[in-house]
Protein backbone atom coordinates (compact mmCIF):
# COMPACT_ATOMS: atom_id res chain seq x y z
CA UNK A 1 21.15 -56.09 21.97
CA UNK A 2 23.95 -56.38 24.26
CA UNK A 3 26.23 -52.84 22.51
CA UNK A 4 23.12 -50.82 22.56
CA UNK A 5 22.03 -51.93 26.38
CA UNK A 6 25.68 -50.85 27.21
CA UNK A 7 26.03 -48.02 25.53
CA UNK A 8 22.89 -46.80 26.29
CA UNK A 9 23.80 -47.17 30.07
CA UNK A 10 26.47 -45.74 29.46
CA UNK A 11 24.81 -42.51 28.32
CA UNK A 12 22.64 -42.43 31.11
CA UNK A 13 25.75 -42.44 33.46
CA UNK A 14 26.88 -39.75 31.21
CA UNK A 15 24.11 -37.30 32.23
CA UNK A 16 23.65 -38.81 35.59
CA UNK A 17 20.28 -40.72 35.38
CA UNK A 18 19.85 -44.42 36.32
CA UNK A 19 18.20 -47.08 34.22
CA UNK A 20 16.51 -49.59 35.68
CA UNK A 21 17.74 -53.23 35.29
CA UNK A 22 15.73 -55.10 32.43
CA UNK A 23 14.91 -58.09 34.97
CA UNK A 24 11.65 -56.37 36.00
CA UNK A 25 8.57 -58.97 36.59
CA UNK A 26 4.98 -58.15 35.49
CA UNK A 27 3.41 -56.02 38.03
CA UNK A 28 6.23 -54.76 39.74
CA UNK A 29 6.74 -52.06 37.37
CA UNK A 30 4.44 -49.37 39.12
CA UNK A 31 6.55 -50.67 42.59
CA UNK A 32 9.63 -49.81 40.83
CA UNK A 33 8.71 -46.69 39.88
CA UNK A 34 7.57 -45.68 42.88
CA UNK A 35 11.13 -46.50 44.72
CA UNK A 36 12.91 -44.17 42.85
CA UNK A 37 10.83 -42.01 40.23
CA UNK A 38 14.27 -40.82 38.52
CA UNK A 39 14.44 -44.58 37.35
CA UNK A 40 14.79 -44.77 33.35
CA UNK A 41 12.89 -47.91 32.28
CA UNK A 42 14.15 -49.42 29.21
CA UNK A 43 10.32 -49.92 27.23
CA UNK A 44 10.77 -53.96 27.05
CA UNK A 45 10.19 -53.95 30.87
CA UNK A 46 7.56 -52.04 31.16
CA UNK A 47 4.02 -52.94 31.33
CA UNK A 48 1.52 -49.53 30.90
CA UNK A 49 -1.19 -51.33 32.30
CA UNK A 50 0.38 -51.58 35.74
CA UNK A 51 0.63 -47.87 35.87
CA UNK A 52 -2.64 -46.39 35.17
CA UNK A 53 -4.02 -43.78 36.78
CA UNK A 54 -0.30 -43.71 38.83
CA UNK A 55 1.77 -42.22 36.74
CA UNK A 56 2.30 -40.41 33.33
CA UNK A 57 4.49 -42.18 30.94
CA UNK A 58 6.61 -40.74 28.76
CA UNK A 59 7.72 -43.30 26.05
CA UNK A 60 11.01 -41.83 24.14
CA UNK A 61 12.02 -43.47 21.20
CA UNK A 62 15.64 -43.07 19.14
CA UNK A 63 16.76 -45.80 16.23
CA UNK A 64 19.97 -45.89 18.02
CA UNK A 65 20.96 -44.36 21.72
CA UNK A 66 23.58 -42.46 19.55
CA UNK A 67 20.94 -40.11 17.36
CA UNK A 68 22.35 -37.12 18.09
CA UNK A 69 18.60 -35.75 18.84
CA UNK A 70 17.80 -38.42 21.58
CA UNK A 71 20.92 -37.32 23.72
CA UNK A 72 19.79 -33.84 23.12
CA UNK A 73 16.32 -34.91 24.54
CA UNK A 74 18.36 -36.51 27.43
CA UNK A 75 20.01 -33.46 28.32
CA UNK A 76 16.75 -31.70 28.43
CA UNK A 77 15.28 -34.06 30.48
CA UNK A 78 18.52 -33.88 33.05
CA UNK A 79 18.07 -30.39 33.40
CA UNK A 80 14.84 -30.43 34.34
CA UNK A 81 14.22 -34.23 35.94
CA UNK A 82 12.27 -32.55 39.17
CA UNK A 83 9.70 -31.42 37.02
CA UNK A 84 9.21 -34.53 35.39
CA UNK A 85 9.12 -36.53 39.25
CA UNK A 86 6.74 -33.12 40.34
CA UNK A 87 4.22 -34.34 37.57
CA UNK A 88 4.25 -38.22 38.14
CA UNK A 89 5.64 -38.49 35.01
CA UNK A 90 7.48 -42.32 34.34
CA UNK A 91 10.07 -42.24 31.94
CA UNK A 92 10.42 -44.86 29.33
CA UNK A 93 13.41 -45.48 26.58
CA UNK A 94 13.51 -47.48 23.69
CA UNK A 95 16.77 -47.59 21.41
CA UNK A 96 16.57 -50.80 20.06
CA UNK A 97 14.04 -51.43 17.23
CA UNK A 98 15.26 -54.66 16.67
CA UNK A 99 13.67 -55.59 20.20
CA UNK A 100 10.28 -54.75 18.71
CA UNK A 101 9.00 -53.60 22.62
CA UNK A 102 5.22 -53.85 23.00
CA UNK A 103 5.43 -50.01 23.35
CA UNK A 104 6.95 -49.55 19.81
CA UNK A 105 5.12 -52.21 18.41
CA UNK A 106 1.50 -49.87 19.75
CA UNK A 107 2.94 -46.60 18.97
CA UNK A 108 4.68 -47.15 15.67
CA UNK A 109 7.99 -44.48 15.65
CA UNK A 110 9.92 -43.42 13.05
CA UNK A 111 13.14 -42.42 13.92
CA UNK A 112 13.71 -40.33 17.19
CA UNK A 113 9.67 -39.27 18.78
CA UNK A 114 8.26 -39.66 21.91
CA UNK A 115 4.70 -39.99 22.86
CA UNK A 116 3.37 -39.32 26.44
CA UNK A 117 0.63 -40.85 27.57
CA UNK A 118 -1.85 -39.59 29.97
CA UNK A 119 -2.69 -41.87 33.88
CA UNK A 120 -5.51 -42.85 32.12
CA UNK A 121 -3.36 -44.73 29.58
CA UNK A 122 -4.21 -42.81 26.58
CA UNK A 123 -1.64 -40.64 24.33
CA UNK A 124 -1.71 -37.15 25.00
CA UNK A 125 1.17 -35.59 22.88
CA UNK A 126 3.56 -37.12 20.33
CA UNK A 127 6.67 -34.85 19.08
CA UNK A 128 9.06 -35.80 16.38
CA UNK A 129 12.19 -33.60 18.15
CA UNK A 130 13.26 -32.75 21.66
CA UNK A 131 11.12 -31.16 24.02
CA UNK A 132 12.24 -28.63 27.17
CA UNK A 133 10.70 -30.17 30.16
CA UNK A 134 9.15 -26.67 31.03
CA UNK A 135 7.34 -27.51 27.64
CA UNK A 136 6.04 -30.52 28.49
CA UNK A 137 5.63 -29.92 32.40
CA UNK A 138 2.61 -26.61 30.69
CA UNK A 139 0.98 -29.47 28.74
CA UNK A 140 1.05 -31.60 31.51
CA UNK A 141 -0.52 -28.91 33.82
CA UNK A 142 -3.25 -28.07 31.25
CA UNK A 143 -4.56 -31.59 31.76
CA UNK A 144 -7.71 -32.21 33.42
CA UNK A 145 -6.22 -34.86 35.97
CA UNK A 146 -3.23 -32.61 36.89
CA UNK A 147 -5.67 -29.83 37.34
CA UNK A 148 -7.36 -32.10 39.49
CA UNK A 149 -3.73 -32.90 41.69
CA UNK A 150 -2.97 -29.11 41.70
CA UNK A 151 -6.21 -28.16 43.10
CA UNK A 152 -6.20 -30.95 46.36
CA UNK A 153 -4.56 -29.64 49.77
């Protein structure tokens, strides 16, 4: 666990994201979140129930923080974090499937896919490559609840 927590920090650096420490306690995740939205959360600290109807999660899983695809879908999200923090969207990583995270365990990847899952908990969109945030920011915005956020004062 220890090379892949490492490197994968190490990545983040890399394209300048930070990744939240894995000491989180069960219901602090949604206060965590909300402290710094640009937070990565690695997926063994997160708890989806604590952020329904809060935020969207967006679950990204990778065999290994090296497949070449996941750092392409960390680029992607780089470039275009504010869209992602616009759109309440949480992001979640899992590289290890050795940790067998509760989210991997309910989502069942293969290989690099993420899932996102809408604030009322349920998966929206699942995508076996990397996604352009201005791709995911139009599904996002076709949602009824975001329609709902666009349309207040």
């Amino acid at each position: 666990l220890f090379p892949y927590t490492t490197l994968f920090r190490s990545l983040a650096l890399c394209f300048g994201l930070t990744v939240m420490n894995s000491a989180a306690v069960a219901g602090e995740t949604l206060d965590n979140w909300r402290s710094d939205s640009t937070h990565i959360f690695d997926a063994k600290d997160v708890d989806i129930a604590d952020v329904i109807w809060a935020a969207r999660p967006w679950v990204i899983f990778a065999d290994s923080p090296l497949d070449p695809i996941f750092s392409q879908q960390m680029a992607l999200l780089r470039a275009g974090l504010n869209v992602a923090q616009d759109r309440d969207v949480m992001i979640i990583v899992d590289t290890d499937p050795s940790a067998k995270s509760n989210l991997r365990e309910t989502l069942h990847p293969k290989g690099f896919n993420w899932v996102l899952i809408g604030k009322d908990g349920m998966v929206k969109l699942r995508k076996p490559f990397a996604w352009d945030m201005r791709e995911l920011s139009r599904v996002i915005d076709k949602m009824p609840i975001r329609q709902q956020e666009m349309s207040k004062p």
